[in-house]
C-alpha atoms as a PDB file:
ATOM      1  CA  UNK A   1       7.421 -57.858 -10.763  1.00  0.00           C
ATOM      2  CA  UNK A   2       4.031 -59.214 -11.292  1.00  0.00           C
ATOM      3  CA  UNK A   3       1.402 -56.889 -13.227  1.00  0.00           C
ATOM      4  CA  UNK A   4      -1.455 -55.828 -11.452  1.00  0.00           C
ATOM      5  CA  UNK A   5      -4.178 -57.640 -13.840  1.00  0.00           C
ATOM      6  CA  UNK A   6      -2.419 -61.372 -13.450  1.00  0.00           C
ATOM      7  CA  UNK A   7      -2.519 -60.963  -9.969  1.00  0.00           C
ATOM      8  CA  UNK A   8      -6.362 -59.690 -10.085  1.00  0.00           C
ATOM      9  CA  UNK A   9      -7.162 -62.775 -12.457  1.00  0.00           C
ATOM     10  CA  UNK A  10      -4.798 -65.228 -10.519  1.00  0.00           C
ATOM     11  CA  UNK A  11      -6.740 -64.087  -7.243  1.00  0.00           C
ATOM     12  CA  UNK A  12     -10.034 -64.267  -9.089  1.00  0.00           C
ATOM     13  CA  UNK A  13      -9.694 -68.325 -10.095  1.00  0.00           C
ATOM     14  CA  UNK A  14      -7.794 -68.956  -6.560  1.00  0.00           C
ATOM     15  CA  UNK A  15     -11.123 -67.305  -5.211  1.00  0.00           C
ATOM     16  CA  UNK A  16     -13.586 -69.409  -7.417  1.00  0.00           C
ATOM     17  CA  UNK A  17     -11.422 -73.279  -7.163  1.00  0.00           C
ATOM     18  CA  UNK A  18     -11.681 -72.552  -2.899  1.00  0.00           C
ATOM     19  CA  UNK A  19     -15.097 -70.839  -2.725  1.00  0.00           C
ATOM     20  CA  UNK A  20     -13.327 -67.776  -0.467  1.00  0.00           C
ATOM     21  CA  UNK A  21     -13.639 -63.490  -1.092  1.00  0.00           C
ATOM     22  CA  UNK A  22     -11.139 -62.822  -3.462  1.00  0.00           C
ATOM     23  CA  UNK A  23     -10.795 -59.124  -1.081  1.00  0.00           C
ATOM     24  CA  UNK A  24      -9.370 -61.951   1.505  1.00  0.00           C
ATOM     25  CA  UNK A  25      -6.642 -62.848  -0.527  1.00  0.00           C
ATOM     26  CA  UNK A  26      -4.026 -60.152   0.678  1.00  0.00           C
ATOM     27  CA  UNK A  27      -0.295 -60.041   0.442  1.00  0.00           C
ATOM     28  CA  UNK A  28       0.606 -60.457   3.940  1.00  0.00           C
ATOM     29  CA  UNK A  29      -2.114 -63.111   4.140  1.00  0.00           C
ATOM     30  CA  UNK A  30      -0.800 -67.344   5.032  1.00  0.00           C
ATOM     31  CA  UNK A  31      -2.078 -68.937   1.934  1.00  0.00           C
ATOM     32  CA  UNK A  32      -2.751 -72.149   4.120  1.00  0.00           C
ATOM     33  CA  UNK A  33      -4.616 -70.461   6.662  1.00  0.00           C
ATOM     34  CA  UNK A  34      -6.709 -68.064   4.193  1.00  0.00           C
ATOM     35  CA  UNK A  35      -7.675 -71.141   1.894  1.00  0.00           C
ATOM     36  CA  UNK A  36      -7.347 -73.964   4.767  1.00  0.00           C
ATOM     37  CA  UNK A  37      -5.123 -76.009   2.607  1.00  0.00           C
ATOM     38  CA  UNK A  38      -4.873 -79.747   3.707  1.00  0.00           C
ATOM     39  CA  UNK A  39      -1.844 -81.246   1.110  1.00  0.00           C
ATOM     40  CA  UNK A  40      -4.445 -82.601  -1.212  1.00  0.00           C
ATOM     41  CA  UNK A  41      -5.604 -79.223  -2.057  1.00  0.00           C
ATOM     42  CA  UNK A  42      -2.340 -77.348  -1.926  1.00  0.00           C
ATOM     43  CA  UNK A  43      -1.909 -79.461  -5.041  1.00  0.00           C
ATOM     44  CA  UNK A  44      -5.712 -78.365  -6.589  1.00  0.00           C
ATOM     45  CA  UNK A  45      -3.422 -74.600  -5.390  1.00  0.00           C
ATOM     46  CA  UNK A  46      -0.373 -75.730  -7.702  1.00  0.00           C
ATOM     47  CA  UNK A  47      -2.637 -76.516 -10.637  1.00  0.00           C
ATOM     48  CA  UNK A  48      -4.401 -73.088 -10.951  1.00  0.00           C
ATOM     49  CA  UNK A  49      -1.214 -71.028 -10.679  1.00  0.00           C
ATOM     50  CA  UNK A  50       0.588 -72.850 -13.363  1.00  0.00           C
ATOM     51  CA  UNK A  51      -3.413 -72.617 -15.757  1.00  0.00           C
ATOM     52  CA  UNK A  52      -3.079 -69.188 -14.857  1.00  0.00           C
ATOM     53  CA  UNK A  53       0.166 -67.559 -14.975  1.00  0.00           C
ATOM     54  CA  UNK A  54       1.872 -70.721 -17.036  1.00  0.00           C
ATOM     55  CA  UNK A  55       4.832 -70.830 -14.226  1.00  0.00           C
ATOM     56  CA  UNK A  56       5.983 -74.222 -12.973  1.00  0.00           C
ATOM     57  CA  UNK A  57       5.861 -74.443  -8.914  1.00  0.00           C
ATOM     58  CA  UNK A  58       9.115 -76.877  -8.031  1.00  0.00           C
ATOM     59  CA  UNK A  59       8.269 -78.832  -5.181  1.00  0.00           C
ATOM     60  CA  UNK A  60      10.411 -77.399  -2.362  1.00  0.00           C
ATOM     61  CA  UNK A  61       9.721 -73.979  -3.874  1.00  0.00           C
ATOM     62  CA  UNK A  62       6.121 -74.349  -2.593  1.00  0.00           C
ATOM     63  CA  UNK A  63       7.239 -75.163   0.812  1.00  0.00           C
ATOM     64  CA  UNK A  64       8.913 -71.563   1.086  1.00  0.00           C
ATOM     65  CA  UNK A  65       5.617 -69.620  -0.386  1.00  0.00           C
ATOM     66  CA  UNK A  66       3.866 -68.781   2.800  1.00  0.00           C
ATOM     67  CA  UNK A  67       1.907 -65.812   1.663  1.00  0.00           C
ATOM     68  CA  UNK A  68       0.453 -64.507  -0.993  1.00  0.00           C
ATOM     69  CA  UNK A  69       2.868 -61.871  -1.321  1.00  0.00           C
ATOM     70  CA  UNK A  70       5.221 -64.722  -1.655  1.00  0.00           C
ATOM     71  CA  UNK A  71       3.338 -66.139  -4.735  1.00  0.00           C
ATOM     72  CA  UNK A  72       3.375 -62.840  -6.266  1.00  0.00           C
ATOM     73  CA  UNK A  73       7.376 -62.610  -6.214  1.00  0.00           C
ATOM     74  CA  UNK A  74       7.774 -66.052  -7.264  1.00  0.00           C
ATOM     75  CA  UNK A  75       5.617 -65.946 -10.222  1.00  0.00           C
ATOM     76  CA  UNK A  76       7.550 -61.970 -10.999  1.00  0.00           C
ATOM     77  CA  UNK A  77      10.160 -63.622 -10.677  1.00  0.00           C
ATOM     78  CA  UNK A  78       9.872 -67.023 -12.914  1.00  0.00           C
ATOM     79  CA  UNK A  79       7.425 -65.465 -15.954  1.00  0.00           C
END
């Protein structure tokens, strides 16, 4: 499981890199729709997660994250 700070400072650069309310950023949120991700910026996505938490996205792994909540149980999952 992912600790409650990581998430709050994963959220927090997320929320800076796509000038949106970090509050907006919920669990059951689409990441896509939330940030309005074209496939150039899903990639601008990839590169803050792995700064932040240091966990590699795989490429067909980020097809499966739809939400955030997703995110969270991947990175749990693979720190």
């Amino acid at each position: 499981m992912i600790d409650t700070e990581l998430i709050q400072r994963l959220n927090a650069a997320i929320a800076e890199e796509f000038e949106v309310e970090a509050s907006s950023l919920e669990r059951d949120a689409s990441i896509m729709d939330t940030l309005e991700l074209d496939s150039l910026s899903l990639v601008d996505l990839v590169a803050v997660i792995e700064r932040e938490t240091g966990v590699k996205l795989k490429g067909m792994e980020v097809k499966e994250i739809q939400t955030f909540g997703n995110l969270y149980d991947y990175i749990g999952k693979n720190l």
